[in-house]
Protein backbone atom coordinates (compact mmCIF):
# COMPACT_ATOMS: atom_id res chain seq x y z
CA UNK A 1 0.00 0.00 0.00
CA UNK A 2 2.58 2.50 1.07
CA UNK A 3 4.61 1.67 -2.04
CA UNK A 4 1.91 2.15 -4.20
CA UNK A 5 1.14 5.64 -2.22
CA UNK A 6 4.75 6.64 -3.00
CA UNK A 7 4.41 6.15 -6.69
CA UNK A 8 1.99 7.83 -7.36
CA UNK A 9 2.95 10.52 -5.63
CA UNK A 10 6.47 9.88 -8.08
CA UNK A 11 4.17 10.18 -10.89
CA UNK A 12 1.88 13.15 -9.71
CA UNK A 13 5.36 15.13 -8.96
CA UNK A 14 7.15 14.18 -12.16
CA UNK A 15 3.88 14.97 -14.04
CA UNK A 16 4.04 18.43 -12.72
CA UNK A 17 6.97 18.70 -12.96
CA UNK A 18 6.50 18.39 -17.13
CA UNK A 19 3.69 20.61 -16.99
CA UNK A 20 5.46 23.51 -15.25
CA UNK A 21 8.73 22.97 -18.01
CA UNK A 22 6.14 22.55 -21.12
CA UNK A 23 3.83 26.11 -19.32
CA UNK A 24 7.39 27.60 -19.22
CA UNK A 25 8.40 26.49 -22.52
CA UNK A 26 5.25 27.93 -23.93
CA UNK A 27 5.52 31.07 -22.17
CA UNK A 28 9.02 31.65 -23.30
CA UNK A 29 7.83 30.33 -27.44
CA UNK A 30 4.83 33.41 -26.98
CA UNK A 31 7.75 36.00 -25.52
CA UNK A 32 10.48 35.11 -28.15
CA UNK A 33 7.51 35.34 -31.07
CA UNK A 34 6.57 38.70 -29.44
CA UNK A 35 9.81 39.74 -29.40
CA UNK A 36 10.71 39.01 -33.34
CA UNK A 37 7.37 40.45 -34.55
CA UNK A 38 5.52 37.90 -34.47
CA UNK A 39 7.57 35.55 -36.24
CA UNK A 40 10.46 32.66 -34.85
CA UNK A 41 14.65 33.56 -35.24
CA UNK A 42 16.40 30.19 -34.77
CA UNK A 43 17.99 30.97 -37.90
CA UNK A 44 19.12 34.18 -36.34
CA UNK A 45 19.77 33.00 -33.56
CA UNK A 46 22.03 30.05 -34.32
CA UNK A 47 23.93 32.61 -36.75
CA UNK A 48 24.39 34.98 -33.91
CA UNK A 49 25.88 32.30 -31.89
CA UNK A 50 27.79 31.38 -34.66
CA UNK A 51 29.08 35.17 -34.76
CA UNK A 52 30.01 35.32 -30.80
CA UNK A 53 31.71 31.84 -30.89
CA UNK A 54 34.09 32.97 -33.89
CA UNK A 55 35.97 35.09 -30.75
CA UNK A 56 36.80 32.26 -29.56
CA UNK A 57 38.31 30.85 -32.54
CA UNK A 58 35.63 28.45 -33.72
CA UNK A 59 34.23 28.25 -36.89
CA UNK A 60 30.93 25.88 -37.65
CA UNK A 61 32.35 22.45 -38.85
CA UNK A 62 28.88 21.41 -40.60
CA UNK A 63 27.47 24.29 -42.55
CA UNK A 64 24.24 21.52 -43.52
CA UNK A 65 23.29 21.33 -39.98
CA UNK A 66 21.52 23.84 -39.53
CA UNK A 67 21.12 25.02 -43.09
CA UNK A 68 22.44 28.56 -42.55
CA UNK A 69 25.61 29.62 -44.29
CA UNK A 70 27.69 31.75 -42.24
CA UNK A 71 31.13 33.14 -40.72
CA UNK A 72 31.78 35.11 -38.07
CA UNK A 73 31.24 38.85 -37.87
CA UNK A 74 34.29 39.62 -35.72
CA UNK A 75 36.64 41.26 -37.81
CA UNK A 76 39.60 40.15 -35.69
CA UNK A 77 43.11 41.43 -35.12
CA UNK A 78 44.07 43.77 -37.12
CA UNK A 79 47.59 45.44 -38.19
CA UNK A 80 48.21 48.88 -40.74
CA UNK A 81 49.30 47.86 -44.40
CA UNK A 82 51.01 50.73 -46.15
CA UNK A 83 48.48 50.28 -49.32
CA UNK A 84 45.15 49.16 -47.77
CA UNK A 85 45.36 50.80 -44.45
CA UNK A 86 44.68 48.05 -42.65
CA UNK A 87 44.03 44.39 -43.02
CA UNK A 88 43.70 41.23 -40.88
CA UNK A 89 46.95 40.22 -38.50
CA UNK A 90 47.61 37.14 -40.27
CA UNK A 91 50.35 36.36 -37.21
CA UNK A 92 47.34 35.94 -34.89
CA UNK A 93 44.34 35.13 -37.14
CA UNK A 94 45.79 32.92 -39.93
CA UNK A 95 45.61 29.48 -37.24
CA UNK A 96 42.43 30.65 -34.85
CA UNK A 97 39.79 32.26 -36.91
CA UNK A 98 38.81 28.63 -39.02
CA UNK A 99 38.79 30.91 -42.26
CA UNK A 100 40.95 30.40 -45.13
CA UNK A 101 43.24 34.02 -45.60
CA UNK A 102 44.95 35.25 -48.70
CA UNK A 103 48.67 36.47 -48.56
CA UNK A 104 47.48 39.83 -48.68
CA UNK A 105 45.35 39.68 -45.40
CA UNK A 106 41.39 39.26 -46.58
CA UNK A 107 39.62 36.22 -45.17
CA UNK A 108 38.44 33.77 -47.84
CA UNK A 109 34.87 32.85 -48.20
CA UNK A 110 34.18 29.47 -47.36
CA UNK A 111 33.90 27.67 -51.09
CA UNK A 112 36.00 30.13 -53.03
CA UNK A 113 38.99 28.60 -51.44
CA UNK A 114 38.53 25.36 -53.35
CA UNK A 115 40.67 25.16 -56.40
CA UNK A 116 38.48 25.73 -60.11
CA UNK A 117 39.33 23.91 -63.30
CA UNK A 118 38.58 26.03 -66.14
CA UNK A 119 37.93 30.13 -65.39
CA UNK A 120 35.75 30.76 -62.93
CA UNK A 121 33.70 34.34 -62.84
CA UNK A 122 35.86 36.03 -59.81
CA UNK A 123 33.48 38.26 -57.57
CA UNK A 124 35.24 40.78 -55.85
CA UNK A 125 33.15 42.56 -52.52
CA UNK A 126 34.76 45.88 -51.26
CA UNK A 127 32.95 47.55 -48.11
CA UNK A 128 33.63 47.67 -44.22
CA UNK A 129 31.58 45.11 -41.77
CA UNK A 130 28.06 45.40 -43.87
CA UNK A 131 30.04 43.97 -47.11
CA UNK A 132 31.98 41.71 -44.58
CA UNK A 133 28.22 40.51 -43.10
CA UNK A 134 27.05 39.98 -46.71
CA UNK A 135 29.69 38.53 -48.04
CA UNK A 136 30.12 35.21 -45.02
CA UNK A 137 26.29 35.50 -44.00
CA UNK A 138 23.37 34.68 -46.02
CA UNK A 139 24.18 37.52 -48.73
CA UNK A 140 26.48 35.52 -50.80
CA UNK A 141 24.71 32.16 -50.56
CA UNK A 142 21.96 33.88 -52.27
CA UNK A 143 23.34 35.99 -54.47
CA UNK A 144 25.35 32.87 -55.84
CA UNK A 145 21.38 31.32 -56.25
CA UNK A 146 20.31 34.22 -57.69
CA UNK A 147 23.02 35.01 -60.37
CA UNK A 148 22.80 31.11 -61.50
CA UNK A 149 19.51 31.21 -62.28
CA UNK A 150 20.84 33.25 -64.97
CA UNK A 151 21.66 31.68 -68.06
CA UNK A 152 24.83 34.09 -68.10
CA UNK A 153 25.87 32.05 -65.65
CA UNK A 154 25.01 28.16 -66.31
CA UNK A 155 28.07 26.75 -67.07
CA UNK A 156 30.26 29.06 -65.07
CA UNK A 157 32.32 28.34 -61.44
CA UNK A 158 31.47 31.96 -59.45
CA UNK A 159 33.96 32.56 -56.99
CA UNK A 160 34.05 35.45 -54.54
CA UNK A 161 37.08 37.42 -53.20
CA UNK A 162 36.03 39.87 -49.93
CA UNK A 163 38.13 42.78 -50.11
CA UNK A 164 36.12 43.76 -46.67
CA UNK A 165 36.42 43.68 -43.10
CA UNK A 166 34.79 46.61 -39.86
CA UNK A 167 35.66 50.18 -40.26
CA UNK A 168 36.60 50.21 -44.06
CA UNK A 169 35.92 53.69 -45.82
CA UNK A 170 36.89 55.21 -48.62
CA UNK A 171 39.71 55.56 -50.15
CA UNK A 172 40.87 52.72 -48.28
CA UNK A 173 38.55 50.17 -51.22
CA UNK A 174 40.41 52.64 -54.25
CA UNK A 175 43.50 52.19 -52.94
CA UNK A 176 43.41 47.95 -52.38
CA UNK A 177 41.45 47.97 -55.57
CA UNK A 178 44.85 49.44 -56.65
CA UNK A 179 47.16 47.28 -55.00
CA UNK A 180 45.64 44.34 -55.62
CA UNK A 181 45.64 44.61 -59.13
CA UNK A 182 49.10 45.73 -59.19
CA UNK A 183 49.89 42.24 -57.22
CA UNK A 184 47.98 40.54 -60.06
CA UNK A 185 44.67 40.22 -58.31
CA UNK A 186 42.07 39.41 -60.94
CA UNK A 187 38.58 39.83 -60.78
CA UNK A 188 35.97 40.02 -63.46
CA UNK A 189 32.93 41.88 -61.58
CA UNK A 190 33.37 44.37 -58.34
CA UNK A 191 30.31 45.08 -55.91
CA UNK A 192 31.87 47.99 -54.00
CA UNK A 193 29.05 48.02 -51.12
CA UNK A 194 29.71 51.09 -48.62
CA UNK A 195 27.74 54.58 -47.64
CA UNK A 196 27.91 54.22 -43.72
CA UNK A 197 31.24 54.26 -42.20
CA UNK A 198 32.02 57.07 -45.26
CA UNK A 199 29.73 59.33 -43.40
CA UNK A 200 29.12 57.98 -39.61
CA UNK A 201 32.56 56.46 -38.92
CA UNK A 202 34.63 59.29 -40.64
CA UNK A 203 32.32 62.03 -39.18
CA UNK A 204 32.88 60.56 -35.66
CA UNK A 205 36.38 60.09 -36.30
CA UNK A 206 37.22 63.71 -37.32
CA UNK A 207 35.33 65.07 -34.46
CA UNK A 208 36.45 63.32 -31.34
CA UNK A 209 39.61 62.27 -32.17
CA UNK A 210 40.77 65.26 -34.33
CA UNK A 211 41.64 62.30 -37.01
CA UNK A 212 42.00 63.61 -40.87
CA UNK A 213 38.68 61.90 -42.72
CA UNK A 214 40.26 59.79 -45.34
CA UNK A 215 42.95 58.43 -42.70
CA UNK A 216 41.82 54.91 -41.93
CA UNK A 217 39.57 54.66 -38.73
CA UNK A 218 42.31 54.56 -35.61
CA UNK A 219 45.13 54.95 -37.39
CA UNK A 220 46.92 56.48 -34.12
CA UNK A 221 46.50 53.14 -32.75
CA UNK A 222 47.42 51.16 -35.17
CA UNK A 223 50.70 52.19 -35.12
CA UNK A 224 51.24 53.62 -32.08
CA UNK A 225 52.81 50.22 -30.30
CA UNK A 226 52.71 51.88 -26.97
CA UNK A 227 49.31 53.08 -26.03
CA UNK A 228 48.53 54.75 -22.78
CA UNK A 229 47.44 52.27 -19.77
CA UNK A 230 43.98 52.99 -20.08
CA UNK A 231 43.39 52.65 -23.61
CA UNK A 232 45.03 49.03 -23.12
CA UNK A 233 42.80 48.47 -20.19
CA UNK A 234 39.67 49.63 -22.61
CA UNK A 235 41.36 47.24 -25.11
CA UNK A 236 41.67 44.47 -22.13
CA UNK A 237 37.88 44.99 -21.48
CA UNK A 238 36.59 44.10 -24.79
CA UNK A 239 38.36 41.30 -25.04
CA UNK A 240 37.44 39.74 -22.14
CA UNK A 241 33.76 40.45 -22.60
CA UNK A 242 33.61 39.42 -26.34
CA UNK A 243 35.20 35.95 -24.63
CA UNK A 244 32.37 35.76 -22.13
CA UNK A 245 29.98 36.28 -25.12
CA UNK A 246 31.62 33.63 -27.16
CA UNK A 247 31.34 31.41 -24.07
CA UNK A 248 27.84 31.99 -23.44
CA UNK A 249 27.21 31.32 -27.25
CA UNK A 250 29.10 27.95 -26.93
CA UNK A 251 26.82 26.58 -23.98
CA UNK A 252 23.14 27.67 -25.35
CA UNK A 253 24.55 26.08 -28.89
CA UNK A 254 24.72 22.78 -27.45
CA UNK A 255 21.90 20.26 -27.36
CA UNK A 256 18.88 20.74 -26.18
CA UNK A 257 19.62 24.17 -24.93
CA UNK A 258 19.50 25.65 -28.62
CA UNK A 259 15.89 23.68 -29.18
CA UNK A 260 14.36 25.42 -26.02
CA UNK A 261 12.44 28.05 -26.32
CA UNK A 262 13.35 29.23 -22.49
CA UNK A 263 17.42 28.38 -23.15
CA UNK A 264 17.09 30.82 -26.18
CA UNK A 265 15.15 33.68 -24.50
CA UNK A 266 18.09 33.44 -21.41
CA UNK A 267 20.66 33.71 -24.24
CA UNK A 268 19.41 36.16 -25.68
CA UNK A 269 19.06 38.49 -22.35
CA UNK A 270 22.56 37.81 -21.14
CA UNK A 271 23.70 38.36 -24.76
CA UNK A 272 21.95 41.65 -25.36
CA UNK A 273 23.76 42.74 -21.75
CA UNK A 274 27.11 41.52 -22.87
CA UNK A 275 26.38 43.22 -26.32
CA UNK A 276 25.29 46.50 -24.50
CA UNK A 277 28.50 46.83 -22.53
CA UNK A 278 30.72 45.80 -25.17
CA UNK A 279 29.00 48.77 -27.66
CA UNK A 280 29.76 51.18 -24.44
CA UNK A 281 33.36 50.31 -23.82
CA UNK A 282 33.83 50.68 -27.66
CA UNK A 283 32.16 54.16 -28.12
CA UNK A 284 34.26 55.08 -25.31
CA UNK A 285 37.40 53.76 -26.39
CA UNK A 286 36.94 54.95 -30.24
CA UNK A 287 36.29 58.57 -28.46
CA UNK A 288 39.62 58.86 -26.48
CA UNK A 289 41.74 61.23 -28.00
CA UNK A 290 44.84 61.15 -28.13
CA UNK A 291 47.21 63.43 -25.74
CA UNK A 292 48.79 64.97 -28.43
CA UNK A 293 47.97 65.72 -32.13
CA UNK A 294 50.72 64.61 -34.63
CA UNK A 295 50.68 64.19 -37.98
CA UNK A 296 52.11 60.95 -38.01
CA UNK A 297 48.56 59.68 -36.17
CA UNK A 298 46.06 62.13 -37.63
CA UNK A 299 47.24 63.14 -40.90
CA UNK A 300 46.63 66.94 -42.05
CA UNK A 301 45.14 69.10 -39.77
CA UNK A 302 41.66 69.99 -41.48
CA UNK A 303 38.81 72.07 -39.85
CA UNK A 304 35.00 72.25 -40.92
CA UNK A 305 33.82 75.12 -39.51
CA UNK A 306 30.28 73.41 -40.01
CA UNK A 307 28.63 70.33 -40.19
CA UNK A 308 27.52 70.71 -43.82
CA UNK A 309 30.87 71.31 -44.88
CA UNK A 310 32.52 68.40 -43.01
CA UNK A 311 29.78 65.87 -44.26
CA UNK A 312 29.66 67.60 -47.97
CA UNK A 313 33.79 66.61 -47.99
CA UNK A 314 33.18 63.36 -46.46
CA UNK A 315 30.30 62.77 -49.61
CA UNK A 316 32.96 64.39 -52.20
CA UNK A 317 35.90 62.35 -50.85
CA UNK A 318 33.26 59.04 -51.34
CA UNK A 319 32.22 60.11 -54.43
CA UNK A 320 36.04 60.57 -56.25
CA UNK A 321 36.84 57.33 -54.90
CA UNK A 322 34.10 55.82 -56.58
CA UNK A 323 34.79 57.26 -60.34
CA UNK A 324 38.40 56.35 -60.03
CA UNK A 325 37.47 52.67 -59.17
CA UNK A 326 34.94 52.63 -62.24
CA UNK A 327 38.09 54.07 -64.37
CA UNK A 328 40.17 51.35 -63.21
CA UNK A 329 38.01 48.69 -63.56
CA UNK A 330 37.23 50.07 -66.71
CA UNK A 331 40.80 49.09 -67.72
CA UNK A 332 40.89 46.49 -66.76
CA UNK A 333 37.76 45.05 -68.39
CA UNK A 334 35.89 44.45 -65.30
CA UNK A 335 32.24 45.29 -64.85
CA UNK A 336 32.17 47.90 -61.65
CA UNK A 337 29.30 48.27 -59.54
CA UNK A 338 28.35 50.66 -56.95
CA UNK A 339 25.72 49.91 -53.99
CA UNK A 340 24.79 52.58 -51.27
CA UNK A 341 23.88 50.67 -48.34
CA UNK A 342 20.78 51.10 -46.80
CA UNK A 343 20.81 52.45 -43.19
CA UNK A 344 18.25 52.65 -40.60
CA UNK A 345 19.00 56.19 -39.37
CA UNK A 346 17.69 57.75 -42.55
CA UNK A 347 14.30 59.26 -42.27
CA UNK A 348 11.83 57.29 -43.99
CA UNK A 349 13.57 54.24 -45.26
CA UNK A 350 12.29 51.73 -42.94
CA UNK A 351 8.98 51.11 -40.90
CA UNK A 352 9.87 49.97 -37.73
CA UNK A 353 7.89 48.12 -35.20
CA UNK A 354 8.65 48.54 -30.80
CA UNK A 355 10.93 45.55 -30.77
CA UNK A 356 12.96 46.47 -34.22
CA UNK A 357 12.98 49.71 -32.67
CA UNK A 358 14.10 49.04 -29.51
CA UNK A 359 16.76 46.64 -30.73
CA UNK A 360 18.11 48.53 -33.96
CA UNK A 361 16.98 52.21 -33.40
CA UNK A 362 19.43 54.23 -30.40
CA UNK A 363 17.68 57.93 -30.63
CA UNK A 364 21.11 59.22 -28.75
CA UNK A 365 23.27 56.97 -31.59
CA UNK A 366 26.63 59.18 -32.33
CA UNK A 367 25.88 57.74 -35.97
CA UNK A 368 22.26 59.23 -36.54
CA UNK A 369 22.36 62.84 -37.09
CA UNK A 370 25.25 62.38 -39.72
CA UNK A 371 23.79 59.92 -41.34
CA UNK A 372 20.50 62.14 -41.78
CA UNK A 373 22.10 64.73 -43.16
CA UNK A 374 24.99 62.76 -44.85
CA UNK A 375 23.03 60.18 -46.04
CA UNK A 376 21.20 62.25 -48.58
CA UNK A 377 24.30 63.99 -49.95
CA UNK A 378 25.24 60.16 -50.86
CA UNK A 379 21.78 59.55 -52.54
CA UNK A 380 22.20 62.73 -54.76
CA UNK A 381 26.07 61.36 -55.01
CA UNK A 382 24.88 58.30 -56.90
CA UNK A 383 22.56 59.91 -59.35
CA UNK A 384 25.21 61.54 -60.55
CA UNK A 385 27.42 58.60 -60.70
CA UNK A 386 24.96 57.46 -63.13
CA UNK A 387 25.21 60.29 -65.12
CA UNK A 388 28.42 59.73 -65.59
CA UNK A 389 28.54 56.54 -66.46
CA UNK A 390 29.45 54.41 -63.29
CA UNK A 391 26.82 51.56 -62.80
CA UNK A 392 25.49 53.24 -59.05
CA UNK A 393 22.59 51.86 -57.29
CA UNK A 394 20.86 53.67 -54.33
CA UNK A 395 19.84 50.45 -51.65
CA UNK A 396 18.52 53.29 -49.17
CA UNK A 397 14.83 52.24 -50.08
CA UNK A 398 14.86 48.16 -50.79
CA UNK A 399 13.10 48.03 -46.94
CA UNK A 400 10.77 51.16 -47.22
CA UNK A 401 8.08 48.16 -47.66
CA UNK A 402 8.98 45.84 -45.43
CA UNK A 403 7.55 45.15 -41.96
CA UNK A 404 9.76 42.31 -40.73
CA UNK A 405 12.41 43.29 -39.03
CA UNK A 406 15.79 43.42 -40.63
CA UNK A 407 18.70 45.77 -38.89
CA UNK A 408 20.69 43.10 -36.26
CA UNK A 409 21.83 46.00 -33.90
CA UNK A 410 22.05 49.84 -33.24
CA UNK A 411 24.40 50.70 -36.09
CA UNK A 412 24.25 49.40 -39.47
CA UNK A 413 23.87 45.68 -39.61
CA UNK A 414 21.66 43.19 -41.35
CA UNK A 415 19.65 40.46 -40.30
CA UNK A 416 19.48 36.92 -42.47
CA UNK A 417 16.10 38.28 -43.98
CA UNK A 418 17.50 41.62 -44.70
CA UNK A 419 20.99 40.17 -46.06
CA UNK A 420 18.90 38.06 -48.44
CA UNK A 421 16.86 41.31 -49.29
CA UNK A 422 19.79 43.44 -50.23
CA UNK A 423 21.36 40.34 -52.45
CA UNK A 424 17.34 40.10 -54.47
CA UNK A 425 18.28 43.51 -55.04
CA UNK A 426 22.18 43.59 -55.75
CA UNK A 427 21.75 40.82 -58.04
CA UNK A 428 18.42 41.95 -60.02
CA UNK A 429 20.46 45.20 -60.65
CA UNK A 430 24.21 42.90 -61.92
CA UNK A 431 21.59 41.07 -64.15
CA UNK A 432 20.65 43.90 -65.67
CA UNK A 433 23.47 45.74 -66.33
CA UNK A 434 25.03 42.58 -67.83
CA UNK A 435 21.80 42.03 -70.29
CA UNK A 436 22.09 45.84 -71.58
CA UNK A 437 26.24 45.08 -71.75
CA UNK A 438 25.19 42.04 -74.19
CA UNK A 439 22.65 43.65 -75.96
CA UNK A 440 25.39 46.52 -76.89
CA UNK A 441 23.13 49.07 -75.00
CA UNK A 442 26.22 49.81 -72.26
CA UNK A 443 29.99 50.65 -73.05
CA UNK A 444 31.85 48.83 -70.70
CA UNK A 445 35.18 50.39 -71.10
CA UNK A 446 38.57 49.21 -71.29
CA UNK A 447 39.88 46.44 -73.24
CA UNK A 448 40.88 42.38 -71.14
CA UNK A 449 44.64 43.24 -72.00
CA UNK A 450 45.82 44.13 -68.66
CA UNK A 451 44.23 41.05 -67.58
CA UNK A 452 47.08 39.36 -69.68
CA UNK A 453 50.10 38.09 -67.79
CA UNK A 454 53.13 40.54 -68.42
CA UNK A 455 55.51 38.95 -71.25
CA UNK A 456 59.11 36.77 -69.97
């Protein structure tokens, strides 16, 4: 009798028990659906982890498991090049990153690393961390679907090179563009992919730290070997929380916590925190000046005397950079195209609902007001690229009709749904361009010679 007694009071506990986890479970399904407008992230989610883990030097070994391409967003070390202002420290990335990088200090796309038998049509992506998003996130996986569906492309290999990494502005894509050709680089079509950092990041970078605008972003830093002892501590403070993010990602990616609803909504808090401190540390250590101005550091010593005229040399200095890589490409025989990125700081491009908002939208942002009034010096910057001749395509709009959310954070980037928007778009514009090249409705330029290998 007893026995039985204690059984069933086994079973009533343990039955519960299951109906508290699966009432908890539910509860934390309705709060995660609330929280992505009304739709489920596990894609996100598992890409985000994905993103925090690569700190830690991990890279995902099974790219079918989950069915979501992807790399890491962490740009990783990084060291000043005389030519590209700055590329990827191959001394502390080349072993610990699980990407593939060229000599030159670009991380490979996973599948373009693979050696190609005949000619394959090389890809090249310039741009800072949006191009670098695109380019190892969803963006390239379906731009690759997109431009095969073309017969243009049927029995053609498409291989990408990213020419891309955080904080990359003009002139520093004109001047690898440069380089790289000059080391024999070849590519047959450029996406040059850029807008923000040309206006936020250089803005930000003239004002606070007294930095010339076309020097790359911290170039005191970068080769300054000896910064001051709190700058290093700032330095020591990111590092160690980008680890604890990794780490976190690393335990809610194993089984089942990545299944459960409640194990994803706990990530998701602590990551958000982690995030949120990380951003702060960073705004704070980008916005240390330096004790001294030298030109060495920051270059000339330029002063706007207003905000217009600051932001209307940032636009010019943007715009040049783009004709001169349409003239070189030109050349060189390959087909040069220009994308502003889109940018939820600029009025009107982007309905937003309370959780986009509160997750992508920072009304104090040091990036908003230049990007409202930058932003449209770019859009009138690309008309008259057009007009002369440079294949330029304003992206500011391609969400203006979208409710689902699509920005990943405060500043700039793109969710999986957004990436794959921007590639619909990117692609539907190469496509075109290429059938009015064909049809003999575009001039293309320059001649494949300089493609040729030099004679002896």
């Amino acid at each position: 009798m007893r026995l039985g007694i204690a059984l069933k009071r086994t079973v009533s506990w343990l039955v519960l028990a299951a109906l508290s986890v699966a009432l908890l479970e539910i509860s934390s399904l309705a709060a995660l659906f609330a929280l992505n407008g009304n739709h489920l992230a596990w894609g996100d989610y598992a890409n985000a982890r994905l993103d925090r883990m690569a700190w830690l030097g991990r890279y995902r070994e099974d790219p079918e498991s989950t069915g979501i391409e992807g790399s890491a967003l962490a740009v990783g070390p990084i060291v000043a090049h005389p030519y590209m202002g700055f590329v990827h420290d191959l001394d502390n990335v080349k072993q610990s990153w699980g990407l593939e990088f060229t000599e030159h200090g670009w991380a490979i796309p996973p599948g373009s690393e693979l050696r190609h038998e005949g000619s394959p049509f090389v890809i090249g992506i310039f741009g800072g961390s949006v191009a670098w998003h695109f380019t190892f996130h969803e963006g390239r996986a379906r731009l690759l679907a997109r431009l095969q569906e073309s017969p243009l492309f049927e029995d053609r290999d498409i291989i990408f090179k990213s020419v891309s990494t955080g904080g990359v502005k003009q002139p520093q894509q004109l001047s690898s563009f440069n380089y790289l050709l000059t080391e024999g680089e070849e590519y047959d079509l450029v996406i040059n992919l850029d807008g923000f950092n040309e206006i936020g990041v250089a803005h930000r970078q003239h004002r606070v730290n007294k930095a010339a605008p076309s020097y790359p972003r911290s170039w005191a830093q970068l080769i300054d070997r000896t910064p001051d002892i709190v700058t290093s501590a700032k330095n020591g403070e990111v590092f160690f929380l980008k680890t604890e993010r990794g780490r976190l990602a690393k335990v809610f990616s194993a089984a089942p916590l990545r299944w459960s609803p409640t194990g994803n909504l706990i990530w998701l808090a602590l990551d958000r925190f982690l995030g949120s401190r990380i951003s702060s540390v960073e705004v704070e250590l980008n916005g240390r000046q330096p004790e001294t101005w030298t030109f060495r550091g920051q270059g000339p010593d330029q002063e706007y005397s207003e905000e217009q005229v600051l932001l209307r040399h940032l636009a010019d200095t943007w715009f040049r950079s783009s004709v001169q890589m349409n003239a070189v490409a030109a050349a060189y025989g390959i087909d040069y195209h220009h994308f502003l990125q889109p940018n939820q700081y600029l009025p009107g491009s982007k309905p937003m609902g309370s959780t986009e908002l509160a997750q992508a939208f920072d009304r104090d942002s040091v990036y908003r007001e230049p990007v409202e009034l930058g932003y449209p010096m770019l859009v009138d910057g690309i008309r008259e690229l057009r007009s002369r001749g440079v294949d330029a395509h304003d992206l500011t709009q391609i969400f203006a009709g979208t409710q689902a959310q699509v920005y990943a954070d405060n500043c700039c980037h793109l969710n999986a749904h957004g990436n794959e928007i921007m590639a619909d778009a990117i692609a539907e514009r190469i496509l075109q361009r290429i059938d009015r090249r064909d049809s003999g409705a575009v001039d293309t330029g320059g001649p494949w010679a300089l493609r040729a290998p030099l004679p002896g």
